[in-house]
C-alpha atoms as a PDB file:
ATOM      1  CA  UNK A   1       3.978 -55.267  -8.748  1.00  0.00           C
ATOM      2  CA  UNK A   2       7.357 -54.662 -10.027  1.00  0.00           C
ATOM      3  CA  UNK A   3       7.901 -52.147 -12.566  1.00  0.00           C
ATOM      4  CA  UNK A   4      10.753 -53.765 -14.736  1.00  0.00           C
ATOM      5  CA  UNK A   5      10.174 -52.029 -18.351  1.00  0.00           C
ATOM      6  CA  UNK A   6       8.958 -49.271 -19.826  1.00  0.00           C
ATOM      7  CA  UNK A   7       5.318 -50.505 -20.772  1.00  0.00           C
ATOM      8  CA  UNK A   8       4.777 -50.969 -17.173  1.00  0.00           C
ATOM      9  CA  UNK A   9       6.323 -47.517 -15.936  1.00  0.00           C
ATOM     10  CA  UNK A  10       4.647 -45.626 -18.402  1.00  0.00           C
ATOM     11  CA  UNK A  11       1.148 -47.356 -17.311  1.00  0.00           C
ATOM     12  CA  UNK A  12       1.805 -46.270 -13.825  1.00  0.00           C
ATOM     13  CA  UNK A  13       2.856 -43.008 -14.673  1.00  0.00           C
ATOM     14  CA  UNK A  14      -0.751 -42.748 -16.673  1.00  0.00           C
ATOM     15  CA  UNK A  15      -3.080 -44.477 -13.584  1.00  0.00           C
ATOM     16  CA  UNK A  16      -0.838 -41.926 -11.252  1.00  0.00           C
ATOM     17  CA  UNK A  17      -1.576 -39.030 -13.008  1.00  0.00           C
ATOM     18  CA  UNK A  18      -5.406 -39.879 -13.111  1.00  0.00           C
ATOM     19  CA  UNK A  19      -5.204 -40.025  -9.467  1.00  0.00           C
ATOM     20  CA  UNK A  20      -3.234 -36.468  -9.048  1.00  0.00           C
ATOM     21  CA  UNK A  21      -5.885 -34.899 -11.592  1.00  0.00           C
ATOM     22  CA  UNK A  22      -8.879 -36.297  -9.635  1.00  0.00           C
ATOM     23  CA  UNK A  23      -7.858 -35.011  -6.392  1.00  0.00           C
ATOM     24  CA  UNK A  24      -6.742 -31.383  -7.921  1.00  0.00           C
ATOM     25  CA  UNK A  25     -10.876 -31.608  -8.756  1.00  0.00           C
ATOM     26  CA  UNK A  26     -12.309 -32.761  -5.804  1.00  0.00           C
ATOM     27  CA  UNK A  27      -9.689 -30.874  -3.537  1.00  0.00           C
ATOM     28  CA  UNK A  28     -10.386 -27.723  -5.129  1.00  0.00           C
ATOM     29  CA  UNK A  29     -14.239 -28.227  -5.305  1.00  0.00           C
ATOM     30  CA  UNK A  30     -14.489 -28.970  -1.628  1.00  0.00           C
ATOM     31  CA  UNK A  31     -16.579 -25.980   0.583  1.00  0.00           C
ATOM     32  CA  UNK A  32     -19.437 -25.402   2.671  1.00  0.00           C
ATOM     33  CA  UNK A  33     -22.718 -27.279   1.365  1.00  0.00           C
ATOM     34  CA  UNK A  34     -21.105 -29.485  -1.299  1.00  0.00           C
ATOM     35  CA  UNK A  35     -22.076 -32.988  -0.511  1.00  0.00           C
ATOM     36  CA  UNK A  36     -19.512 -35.773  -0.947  1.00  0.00           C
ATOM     37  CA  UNK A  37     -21.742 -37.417  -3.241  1.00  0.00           C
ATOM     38  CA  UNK A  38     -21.292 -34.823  -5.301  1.00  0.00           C
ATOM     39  CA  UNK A  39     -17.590 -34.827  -5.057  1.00  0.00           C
ATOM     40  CA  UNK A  40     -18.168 -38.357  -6.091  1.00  0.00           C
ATOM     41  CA  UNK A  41     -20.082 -37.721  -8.958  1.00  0.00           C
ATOM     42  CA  UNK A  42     -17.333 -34.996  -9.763  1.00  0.00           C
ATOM     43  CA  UNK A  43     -14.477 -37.847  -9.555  1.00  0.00           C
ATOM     44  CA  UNK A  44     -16.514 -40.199 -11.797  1.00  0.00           C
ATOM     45  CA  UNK A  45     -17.023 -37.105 -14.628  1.00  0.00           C
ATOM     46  CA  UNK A  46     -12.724 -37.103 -14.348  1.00  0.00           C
ATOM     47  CA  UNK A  47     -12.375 -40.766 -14.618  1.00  0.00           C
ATOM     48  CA  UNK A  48     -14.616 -40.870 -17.722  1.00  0.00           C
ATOM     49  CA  UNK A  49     -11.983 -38.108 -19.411  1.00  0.00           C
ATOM     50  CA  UNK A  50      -9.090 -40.431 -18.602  1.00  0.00           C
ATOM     51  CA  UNK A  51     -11.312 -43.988 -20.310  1.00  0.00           C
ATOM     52  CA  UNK A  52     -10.453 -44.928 -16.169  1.00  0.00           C
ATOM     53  CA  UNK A  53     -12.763 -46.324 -14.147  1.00  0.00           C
ATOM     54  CA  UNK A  54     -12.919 -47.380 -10.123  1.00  0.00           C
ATOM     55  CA  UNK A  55     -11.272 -50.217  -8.865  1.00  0.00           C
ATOM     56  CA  UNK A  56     -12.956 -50.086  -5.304  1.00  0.00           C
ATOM     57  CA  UNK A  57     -16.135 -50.616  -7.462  1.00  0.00           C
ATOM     58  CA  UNK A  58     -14.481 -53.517  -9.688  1.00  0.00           C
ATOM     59  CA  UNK A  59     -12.703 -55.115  -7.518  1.00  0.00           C
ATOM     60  CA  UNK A  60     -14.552 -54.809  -4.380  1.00  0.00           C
ATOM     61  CA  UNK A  61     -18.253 -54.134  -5.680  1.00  0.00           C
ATOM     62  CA  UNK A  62     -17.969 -50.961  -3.411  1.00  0.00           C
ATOM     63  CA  UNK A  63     -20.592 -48.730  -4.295  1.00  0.00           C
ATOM     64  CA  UNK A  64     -18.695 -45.307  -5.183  1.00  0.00           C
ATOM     65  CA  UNK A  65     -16.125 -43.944  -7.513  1.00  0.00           C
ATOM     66  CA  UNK A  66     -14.087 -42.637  -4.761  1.00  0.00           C
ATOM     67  CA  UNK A  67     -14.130 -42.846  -0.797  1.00  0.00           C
ATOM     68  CA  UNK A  68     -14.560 -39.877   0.980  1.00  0.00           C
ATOM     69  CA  UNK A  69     -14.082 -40.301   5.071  1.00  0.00           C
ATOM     70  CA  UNK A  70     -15.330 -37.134   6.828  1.00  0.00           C
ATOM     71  CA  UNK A  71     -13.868 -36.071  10.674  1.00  0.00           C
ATOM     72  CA  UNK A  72     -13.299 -39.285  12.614  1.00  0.00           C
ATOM     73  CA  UNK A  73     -13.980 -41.675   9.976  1.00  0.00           C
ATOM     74  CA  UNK A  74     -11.309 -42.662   8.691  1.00  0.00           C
ATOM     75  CA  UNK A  75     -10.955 -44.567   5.608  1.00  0.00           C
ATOM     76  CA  UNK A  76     -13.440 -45.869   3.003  1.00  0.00           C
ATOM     77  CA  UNK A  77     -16.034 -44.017   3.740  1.00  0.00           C
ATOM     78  CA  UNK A  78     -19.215 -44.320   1.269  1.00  0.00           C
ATOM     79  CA  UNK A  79     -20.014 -40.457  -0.090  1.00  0.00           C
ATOM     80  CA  UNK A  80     -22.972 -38.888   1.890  1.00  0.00           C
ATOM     81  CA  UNK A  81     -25.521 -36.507   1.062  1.00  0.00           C
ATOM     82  CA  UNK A  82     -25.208 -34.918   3.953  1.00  0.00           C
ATOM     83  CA  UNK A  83     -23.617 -31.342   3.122  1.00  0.00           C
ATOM     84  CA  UNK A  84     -20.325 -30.321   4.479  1.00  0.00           C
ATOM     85  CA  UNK A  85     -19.670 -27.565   6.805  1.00  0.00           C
ATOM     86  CA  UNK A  86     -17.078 -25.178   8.280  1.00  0.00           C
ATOM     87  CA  UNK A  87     -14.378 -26.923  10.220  1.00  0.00           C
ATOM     88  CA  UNK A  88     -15.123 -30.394   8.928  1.00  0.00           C
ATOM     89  CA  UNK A  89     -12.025 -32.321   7.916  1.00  0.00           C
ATOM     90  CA  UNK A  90     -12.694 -34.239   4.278  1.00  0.00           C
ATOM     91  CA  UNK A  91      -9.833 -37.344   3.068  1.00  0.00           C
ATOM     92  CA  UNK A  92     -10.713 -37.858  -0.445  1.00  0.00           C
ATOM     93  CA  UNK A  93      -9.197 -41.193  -1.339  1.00  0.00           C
ATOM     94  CA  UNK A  94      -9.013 -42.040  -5.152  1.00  0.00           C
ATOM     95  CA  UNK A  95      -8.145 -45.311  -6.485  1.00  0.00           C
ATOM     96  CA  UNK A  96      -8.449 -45.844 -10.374  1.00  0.00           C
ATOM     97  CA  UNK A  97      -7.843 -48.914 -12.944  1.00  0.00           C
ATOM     98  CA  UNK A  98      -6.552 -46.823 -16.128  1.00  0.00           C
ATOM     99  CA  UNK A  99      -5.851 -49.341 -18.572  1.00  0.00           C
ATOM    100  CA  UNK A 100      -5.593 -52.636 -16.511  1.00  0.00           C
ATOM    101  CA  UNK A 101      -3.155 -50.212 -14.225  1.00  0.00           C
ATOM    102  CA  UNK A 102      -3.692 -49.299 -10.560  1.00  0.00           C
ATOM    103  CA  UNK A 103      -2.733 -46.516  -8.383  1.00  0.00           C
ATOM    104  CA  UNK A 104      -3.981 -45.601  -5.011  1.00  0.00           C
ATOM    105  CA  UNK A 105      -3.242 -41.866  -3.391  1.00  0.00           C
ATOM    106  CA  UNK A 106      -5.250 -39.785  -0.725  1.00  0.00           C
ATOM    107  CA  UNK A 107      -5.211 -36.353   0.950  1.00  0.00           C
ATOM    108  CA  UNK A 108      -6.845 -34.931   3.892  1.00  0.00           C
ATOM    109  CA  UNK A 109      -8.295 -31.049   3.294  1.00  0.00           C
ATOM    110  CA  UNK A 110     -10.838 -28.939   5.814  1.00  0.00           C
ATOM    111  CA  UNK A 111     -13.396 -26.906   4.916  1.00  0.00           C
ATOM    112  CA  UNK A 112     -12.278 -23.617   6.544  1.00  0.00           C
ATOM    113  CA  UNK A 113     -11.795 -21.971   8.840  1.00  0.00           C
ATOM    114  CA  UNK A 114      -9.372 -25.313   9.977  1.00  0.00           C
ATOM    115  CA  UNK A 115      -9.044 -25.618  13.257  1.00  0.00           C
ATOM    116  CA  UNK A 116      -5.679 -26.168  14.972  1.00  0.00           C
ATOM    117  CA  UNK A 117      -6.106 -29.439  15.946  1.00  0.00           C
ATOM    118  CA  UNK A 118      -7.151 -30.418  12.005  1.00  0.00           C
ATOM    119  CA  UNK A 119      -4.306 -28.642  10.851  1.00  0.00           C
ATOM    120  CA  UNK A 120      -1.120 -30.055  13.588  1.00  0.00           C
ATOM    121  CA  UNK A 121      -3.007 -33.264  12.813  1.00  0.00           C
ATOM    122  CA  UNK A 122      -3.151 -32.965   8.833  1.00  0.00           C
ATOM    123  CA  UNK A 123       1.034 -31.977   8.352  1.00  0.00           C
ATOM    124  CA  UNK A 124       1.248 -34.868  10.829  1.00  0.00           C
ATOM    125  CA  UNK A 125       0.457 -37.501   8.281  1.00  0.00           C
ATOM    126  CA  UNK A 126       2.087 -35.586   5.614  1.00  0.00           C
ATOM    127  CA  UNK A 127       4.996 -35.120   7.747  1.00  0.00           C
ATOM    128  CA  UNK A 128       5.199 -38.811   8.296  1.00  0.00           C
ATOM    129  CA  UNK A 129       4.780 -39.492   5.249  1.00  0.00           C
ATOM    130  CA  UNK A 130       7.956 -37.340   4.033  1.00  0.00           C
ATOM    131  CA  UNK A 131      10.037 -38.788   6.713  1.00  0.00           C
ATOM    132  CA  UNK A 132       9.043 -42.590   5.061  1.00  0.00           C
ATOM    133  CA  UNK A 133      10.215 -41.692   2.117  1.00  0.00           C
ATOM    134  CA  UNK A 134      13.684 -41.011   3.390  1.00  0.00           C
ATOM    135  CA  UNK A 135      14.312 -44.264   3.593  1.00  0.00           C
ATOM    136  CA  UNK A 136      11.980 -46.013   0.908  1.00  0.00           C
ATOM    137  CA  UNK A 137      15.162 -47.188  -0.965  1.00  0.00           C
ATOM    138  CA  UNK A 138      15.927 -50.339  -2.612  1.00  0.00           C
ATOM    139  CA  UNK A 139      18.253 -52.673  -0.349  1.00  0.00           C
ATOM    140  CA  UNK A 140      16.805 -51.182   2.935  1.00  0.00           C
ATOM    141  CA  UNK A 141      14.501 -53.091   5.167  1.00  0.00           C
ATOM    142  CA  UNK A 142      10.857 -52.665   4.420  1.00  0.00           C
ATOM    143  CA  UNK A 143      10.037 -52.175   8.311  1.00  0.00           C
ATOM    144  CA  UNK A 144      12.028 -49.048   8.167  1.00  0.00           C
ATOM    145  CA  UNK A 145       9.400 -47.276   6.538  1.00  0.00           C
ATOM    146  CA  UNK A 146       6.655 -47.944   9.609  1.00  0.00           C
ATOM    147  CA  UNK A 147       9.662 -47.250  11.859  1.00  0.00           C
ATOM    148  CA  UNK A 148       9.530 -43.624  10.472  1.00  0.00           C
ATOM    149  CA  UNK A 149       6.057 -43.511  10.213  1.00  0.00           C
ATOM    150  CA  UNK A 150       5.956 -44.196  13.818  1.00  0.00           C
ATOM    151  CA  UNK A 151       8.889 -42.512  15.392  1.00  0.00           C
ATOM    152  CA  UNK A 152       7.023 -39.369  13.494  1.00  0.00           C
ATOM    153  CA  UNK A 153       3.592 -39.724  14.624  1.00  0.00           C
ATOM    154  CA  UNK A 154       4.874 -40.059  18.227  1.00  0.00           C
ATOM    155  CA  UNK A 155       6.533 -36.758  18.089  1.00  0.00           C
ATOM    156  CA  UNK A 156       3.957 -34.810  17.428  1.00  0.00           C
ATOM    157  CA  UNK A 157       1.964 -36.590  19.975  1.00  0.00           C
ATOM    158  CA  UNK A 158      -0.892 -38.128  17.768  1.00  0.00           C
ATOM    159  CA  UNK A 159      -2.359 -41.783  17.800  1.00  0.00           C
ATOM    160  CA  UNK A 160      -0.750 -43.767  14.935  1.00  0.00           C
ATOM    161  CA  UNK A 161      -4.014 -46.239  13.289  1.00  0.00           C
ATOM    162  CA  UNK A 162      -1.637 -49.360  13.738  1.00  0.00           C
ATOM    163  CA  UNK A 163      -5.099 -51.084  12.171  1.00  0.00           C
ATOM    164  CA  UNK A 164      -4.567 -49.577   9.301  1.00  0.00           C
ATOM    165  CA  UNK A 165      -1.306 -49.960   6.934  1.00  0.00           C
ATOM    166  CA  UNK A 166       0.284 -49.459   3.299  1.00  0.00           C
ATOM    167  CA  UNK A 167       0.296 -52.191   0.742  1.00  0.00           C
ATOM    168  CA  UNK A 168       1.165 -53.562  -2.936  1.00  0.00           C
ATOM    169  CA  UNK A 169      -0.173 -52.049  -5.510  1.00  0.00           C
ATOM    170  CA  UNK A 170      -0.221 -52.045  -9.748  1.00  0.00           C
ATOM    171  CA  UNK A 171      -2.439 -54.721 -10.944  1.00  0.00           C
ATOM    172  CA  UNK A 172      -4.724 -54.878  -7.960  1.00  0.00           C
ATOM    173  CA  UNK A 173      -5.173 -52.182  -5.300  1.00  0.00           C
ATOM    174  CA  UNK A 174      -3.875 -54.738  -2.586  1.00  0.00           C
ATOM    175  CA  UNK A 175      -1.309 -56.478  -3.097  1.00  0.00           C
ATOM    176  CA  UNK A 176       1.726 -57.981  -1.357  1.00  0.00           C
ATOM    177  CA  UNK A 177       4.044 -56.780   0.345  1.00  0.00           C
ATOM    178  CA  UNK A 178       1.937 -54.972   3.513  1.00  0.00           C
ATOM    179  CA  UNK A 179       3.709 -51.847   4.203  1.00  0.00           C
ATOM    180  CA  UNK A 180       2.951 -51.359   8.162  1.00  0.00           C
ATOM    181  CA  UNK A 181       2.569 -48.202   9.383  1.00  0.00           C
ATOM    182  CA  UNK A 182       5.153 -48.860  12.534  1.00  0.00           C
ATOM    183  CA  UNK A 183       8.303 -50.724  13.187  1.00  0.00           C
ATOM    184  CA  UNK A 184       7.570 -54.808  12.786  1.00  0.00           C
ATOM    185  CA  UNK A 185      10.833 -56.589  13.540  1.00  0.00           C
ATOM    186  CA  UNK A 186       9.878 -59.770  11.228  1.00  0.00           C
ATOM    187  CA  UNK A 187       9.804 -56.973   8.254  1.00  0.00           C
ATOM    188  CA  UNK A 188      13.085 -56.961   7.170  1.00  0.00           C
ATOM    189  CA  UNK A 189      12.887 -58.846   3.896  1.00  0.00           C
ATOM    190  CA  UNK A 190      15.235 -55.495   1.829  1.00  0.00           C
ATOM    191  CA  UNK A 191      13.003 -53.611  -0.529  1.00  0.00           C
ATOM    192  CA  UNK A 192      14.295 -53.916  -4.470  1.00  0.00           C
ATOM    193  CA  UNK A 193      14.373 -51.587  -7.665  1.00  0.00           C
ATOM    194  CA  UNK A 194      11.012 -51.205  -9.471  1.00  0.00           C
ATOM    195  CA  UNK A 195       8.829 -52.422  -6.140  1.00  0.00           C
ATOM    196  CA  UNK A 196       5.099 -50.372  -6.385  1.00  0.00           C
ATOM    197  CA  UNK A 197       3.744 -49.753  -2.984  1.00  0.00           C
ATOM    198  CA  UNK A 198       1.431 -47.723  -1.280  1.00  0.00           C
ATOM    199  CA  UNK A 199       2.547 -45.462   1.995  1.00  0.00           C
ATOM    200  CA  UNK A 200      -0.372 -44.063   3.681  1.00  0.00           C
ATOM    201  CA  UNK A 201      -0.158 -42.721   7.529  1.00  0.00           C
ATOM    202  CA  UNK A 202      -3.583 -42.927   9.185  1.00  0.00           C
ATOM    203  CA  UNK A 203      -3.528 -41.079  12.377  1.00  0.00           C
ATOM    204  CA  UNK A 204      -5.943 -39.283  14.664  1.00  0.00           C
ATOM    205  CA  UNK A 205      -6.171 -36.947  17.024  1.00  0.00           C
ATOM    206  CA  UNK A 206      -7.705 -39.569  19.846  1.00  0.00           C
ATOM    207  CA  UNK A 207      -6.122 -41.791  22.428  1.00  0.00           C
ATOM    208  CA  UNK A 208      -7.387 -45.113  21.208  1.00  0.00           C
ATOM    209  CA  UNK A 209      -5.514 -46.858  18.109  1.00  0.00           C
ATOM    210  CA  UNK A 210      -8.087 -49.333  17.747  1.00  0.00           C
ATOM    211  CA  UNK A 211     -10.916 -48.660  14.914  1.00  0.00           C
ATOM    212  CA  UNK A 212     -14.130 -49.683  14.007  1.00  0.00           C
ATOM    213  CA  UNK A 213     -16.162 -50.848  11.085  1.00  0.00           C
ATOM    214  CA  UNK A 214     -19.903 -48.962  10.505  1.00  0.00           C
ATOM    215  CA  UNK A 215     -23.681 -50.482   9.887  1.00  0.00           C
ATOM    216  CA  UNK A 216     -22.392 -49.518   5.999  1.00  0.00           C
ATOM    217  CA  UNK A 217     -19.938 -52.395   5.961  1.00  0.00           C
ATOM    218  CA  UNK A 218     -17.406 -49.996   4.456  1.00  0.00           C
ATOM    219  CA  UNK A 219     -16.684 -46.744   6.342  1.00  0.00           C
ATOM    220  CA  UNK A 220     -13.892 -47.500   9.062  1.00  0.00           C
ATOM    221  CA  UNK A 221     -14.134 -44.935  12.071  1.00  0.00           C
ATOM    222  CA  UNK A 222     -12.062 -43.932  15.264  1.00  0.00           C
ATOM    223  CA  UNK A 223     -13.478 -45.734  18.501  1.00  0.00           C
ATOM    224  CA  UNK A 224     -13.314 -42.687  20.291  1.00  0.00           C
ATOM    225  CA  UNK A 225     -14.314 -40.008  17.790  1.00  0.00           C
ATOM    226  CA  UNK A 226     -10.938 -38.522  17.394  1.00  0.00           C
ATOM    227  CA  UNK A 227     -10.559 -36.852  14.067  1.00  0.00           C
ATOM    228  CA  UNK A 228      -8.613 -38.454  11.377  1.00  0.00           C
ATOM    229  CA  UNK A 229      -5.957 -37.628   8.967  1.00  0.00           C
ATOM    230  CA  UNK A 230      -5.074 -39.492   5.991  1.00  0.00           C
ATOM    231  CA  UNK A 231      -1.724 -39.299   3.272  1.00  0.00           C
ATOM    232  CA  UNK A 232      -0.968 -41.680   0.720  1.00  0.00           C
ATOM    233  CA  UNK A 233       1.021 -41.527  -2.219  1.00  0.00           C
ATOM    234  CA  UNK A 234       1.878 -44.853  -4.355  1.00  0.00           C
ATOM    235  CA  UNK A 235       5.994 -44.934  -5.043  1.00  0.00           C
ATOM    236  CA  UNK A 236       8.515 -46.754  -6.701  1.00  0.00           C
ATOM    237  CA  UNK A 237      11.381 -47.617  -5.443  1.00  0.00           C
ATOM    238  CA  UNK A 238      14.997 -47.191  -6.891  1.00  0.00           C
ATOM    239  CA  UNK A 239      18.319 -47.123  -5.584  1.00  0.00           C
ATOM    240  CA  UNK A 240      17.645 -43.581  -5.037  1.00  0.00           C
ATOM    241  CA  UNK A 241      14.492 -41.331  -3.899  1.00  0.00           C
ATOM    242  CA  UNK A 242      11.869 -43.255  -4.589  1.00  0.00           C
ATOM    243  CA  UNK A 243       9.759 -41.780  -7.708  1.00  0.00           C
ATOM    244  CA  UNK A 244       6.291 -40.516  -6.447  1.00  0.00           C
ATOM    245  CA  UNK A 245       3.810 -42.075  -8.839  1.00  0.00           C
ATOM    246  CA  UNK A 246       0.827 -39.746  -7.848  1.00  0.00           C
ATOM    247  CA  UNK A 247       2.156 -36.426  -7.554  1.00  0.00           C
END
């Protein structure tokens, strides 16, 4: 999507602020013995306040309002009843449609006491994140942003999910361009003024980048049962900083 009048930016601004709202809820409702189906639950009671509704579940037919990945899984994982407990590490990942707009954003919390591990790992991804958006500006090349990403992640000595990337997003959750979360050198196509993408550093605390898929057909794990961290935000870019959509 490109954001090219004010219809459109105001939409985005609405779907982003949905998003923000949502994980204020779930982030602040998150503690020993709450399930993540009930953090789902809670996401679907703030959708309904907004008229939004899921676009994992539209789109995708996935079974949830939001995905909630606990320790080493990593992304999409399906909400649990199993309770959550001191030390685990929670990425709430909210995606709604609010009035035929889309915008994607995700966090990574721990139910204390966080270990150090959780936490070096956690301001990894934000970290990363920060450093991509340095250089998220319209005429530079879109592989700078993985070349941050990854030039990041390898300095604090984590495992960059090079499975796992960024992507389009505005009228669909995935759309193009892919947004890599390390340096491709065919990537050089210049980003422009009103582009909506999604950055989101995946990283984990294990040696292995590579990932797999569970019996669910939707939770993606580590392969080695390093924990994960997860930070998106969805942007728009301008000559400038880019403008953070779901803050």
């Amino acid at each position: 999507m490109t954001i090219n009048n004010e219809r459109d930016l105001e939409g985005m601004k609405q779907a982003g602020q949905v998003v923000a709202r949502t994980l204020e809820a779930l982030k602040a409702a998150v503690e020993p013995g709450i399930t993540p189906a009930e953090l789902d639950k809670l996401a679907g009671q703030v959708f309904a306040q907004y008229g939004a509704f899921s676009a994992p579940r539209a789109e995708y037919g996935a079974p949830v309002n939001v995905f909630i990945s606990v320790n080493e899984d990593i992304v999409h994982g399906l909400p649990t009843h199993r309770p959550l407990a001191a030390g685990d590490v929670v990425c709430i990942d909210v995606t709604p449609n609010v009035g035929g707009y889309v915008a994607d954003a995700a966090v990574t919390v721990t139910v204390p006491p966080v270990s150090p591990v959780a936490a070096r790992l956690i301001a990894c991804a934000e970290v990363a994140f920060a450093e991509a958006m340095k250089v998220a500006r319209a005429g530079r090349p879109l592989n700078g942003i993985g070349r941050a990403i990854e030039t990041e992640v390898a300095r604090r000595g984590f495992t960059l999910l090079r499975e796992l990337q960024g992507h389009g997003v505005g009228r669909a959750i995935h759309e193009k361009p892919d947004v890599p979360n390390f340096y491709h050198p065919a990537l050089k196509k210049p980003l422009h003024e009103g582009l909506v993408i999604a950055v989101e550093p995946m990283v984990s605390s294990g040696r292995n980048w590579r990932t797999k898929t569970l019996r669910d057909g939707w939770t993606i794990s580590t392969t080695d049962g390093g924990i994960a961290a997860h930070f998106e935000h969805t942007i728009m870019i301008t000559k400038g900083a880019p403008l953070i959509l779901t803050a």
